[in-house]
N, C-alpha and C. Protein backbone atom coordinates (compact mmCIF):
# COMPACT_ATOMS: atom_id res chain seq x y z
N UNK A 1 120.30 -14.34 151.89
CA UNK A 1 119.48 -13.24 152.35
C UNK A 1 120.25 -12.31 153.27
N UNK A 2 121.67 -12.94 153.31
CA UNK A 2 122.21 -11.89 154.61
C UNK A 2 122.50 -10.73 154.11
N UNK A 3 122.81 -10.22 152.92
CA UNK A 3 123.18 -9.26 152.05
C UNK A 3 121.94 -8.28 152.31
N UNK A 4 120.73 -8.46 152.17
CA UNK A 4 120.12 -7.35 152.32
C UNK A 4 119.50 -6.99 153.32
N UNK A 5 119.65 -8.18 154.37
CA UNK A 5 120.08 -7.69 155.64
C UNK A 5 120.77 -6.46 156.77
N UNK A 6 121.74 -6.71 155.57
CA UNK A 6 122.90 -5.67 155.84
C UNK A 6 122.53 -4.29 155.16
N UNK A 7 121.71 -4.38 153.83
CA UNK A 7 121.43 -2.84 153.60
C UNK A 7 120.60 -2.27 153.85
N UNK A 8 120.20 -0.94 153.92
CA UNK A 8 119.50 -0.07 154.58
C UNK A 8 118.32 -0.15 154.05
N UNK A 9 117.01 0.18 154.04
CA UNK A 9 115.96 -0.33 153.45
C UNK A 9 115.54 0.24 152.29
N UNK A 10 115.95 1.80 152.03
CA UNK A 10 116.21 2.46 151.12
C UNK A 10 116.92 2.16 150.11
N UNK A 11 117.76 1.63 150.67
CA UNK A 11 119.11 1.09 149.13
C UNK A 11 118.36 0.08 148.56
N UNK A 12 117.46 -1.25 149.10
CA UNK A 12 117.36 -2.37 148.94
C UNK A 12 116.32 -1.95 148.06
N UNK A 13 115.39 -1.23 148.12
CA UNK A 13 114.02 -0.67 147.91
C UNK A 13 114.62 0.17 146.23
N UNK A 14 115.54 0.95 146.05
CA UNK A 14 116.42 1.15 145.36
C UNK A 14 116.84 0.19 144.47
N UNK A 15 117.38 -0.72 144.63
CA UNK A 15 118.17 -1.79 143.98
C UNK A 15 116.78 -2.88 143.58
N UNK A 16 115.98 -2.94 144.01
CA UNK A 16 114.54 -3.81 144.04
C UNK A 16 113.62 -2.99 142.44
N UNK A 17 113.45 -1.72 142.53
CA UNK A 17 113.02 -0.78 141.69
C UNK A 17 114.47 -0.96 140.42
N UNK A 18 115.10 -0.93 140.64
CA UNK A 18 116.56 -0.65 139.40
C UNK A 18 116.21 -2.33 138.98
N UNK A 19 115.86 -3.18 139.33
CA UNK A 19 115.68 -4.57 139.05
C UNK A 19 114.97 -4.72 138.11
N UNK A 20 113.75 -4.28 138.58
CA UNK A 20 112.54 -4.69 137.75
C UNK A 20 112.13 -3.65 136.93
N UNK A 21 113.10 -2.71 137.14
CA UNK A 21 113.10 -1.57 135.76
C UNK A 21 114.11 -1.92 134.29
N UNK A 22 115.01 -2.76 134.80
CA UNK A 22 115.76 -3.29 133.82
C UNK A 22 115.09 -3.88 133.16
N UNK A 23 114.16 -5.40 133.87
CA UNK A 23 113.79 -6.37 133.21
C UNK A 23 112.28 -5.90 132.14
N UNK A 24 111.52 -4.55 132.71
CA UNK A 24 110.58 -4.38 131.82
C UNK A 24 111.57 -3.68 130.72
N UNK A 25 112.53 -2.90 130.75
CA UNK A 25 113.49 -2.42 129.47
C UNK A 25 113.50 -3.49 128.81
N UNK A 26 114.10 -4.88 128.86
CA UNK A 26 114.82 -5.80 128.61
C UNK A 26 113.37 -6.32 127.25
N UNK A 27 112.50 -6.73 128.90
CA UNK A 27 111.21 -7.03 128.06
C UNK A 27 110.10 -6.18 126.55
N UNK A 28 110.52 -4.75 127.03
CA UNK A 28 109.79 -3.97 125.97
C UNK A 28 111.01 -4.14 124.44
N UNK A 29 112.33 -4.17 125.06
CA UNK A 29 113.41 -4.31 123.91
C UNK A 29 113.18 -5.38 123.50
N UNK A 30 113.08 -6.62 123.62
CA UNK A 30 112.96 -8.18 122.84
C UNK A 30 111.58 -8.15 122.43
N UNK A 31 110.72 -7.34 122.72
CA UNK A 31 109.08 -7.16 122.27
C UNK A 31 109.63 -6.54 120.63
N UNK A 32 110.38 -5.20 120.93
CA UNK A 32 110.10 -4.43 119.77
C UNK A 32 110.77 -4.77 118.40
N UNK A 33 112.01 -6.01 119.03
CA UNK A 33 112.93 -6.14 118.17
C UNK A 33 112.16 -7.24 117.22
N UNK A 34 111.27 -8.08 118.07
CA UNK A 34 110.55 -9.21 117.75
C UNK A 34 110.14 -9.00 116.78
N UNK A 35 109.34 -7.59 117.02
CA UNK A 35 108.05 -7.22 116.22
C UNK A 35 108.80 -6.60 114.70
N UNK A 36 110.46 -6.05 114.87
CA UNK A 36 110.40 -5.86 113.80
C UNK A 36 111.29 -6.36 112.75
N UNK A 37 111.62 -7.35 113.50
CA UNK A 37 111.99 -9.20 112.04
C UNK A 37 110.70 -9.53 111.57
N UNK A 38 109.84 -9.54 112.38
CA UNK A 38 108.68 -9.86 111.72
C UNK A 38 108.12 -9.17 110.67
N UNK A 39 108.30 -7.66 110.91
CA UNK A 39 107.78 -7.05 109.72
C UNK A 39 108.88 -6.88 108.68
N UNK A 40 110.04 -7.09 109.03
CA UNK A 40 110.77 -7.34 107.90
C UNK A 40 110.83 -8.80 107.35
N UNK A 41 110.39 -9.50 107.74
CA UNK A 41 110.45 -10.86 107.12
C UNK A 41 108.90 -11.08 106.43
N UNK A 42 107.77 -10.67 106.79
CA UNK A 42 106.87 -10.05 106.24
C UNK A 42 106.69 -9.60 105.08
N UNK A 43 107.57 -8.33 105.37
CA UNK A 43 107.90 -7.63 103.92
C UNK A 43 108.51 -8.17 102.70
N UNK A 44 109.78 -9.25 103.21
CA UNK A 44 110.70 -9.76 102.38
C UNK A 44 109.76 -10.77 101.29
N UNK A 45 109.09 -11.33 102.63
CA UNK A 45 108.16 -12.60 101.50
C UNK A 45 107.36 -11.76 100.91
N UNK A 46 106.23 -10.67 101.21
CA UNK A 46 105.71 -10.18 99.72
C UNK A 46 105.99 -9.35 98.95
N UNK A 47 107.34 -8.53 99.43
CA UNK A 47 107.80 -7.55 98.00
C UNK A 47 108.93 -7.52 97.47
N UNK A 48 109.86 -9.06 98.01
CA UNK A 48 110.92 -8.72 97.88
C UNK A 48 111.81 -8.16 98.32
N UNK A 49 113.30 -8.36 98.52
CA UNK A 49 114.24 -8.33 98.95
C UNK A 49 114.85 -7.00 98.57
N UNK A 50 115.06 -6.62 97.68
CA UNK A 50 115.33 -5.32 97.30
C UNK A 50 114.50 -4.18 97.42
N UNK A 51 113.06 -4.12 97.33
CA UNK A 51 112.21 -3.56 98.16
C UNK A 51 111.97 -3.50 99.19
N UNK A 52 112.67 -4.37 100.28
CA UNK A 52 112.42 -3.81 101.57
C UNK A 52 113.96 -3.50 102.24
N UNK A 53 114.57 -3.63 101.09
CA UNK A 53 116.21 -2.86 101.69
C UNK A 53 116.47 -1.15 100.63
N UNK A 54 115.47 -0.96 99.58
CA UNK A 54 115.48 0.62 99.44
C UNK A 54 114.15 1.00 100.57
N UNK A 55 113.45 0.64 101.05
CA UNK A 55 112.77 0.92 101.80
C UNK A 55 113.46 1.22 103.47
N UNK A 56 114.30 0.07 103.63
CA UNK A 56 114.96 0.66 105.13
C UNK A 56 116.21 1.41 104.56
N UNK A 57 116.82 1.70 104.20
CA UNK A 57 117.39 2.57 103.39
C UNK A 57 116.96 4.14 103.56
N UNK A 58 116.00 4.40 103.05
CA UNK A 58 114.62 5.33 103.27
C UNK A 58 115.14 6.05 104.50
N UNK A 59 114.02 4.92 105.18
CA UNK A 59 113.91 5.16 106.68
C UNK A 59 115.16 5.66 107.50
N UNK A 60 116.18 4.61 107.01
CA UNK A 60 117.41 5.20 107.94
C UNK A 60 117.96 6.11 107.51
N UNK A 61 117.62 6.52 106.88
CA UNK A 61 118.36 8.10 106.40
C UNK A 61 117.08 9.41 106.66
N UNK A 62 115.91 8.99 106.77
CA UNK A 62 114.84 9.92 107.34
C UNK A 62 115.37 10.41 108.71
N UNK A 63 115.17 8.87 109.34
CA UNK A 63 115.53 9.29 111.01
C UNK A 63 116.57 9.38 111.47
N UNK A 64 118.04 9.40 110.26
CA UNK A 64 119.35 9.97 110.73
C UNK A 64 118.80 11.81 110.16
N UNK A 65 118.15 12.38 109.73
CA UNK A 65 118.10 13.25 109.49
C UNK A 65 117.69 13.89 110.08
N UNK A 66 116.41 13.38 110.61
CA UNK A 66 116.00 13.76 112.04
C UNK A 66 116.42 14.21 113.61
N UNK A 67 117.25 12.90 113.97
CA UNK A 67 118.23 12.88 114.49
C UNK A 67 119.08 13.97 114.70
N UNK A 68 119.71 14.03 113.34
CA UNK A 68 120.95 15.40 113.64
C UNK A 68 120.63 16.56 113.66
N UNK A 69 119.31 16.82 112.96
CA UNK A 69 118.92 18.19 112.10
C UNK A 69 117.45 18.67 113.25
């Protein structure tokens, strides 16, 4: 505890906020990634494997289009 002792209450208050802003990032990122093996594994079992790779296929070329354009 001597460490934040030493910092100003602002920094700590700072570094306290940068903390628990990471960990809800962290948390909403392993949420979304979760959610979307699932819908690709989902997909795989009812339409097939090749249908859900021209399908992300699709997609990633929609929202690279998006993206640049």
């Amino acid at each position: 505890m001597t460490f934040f002792y030493q910092l100003h209450p602002v920094v700590s208050a700072v570094y306290f906020f940068e903390a628990i802003l990471s960990l809800l990032l962290f948390n909403h990122l392993a949420t979304a990634l979760t959610g979307y093996v699932g819908l690709l594994l989902v997909g795989i079992f009812y339409t097939g494997q090749s249908a859900v790779w021209r399908q992300f296929k699709w997609n990633l070329s929609l929202l690279l289009m998006i993206v640049f354009f």
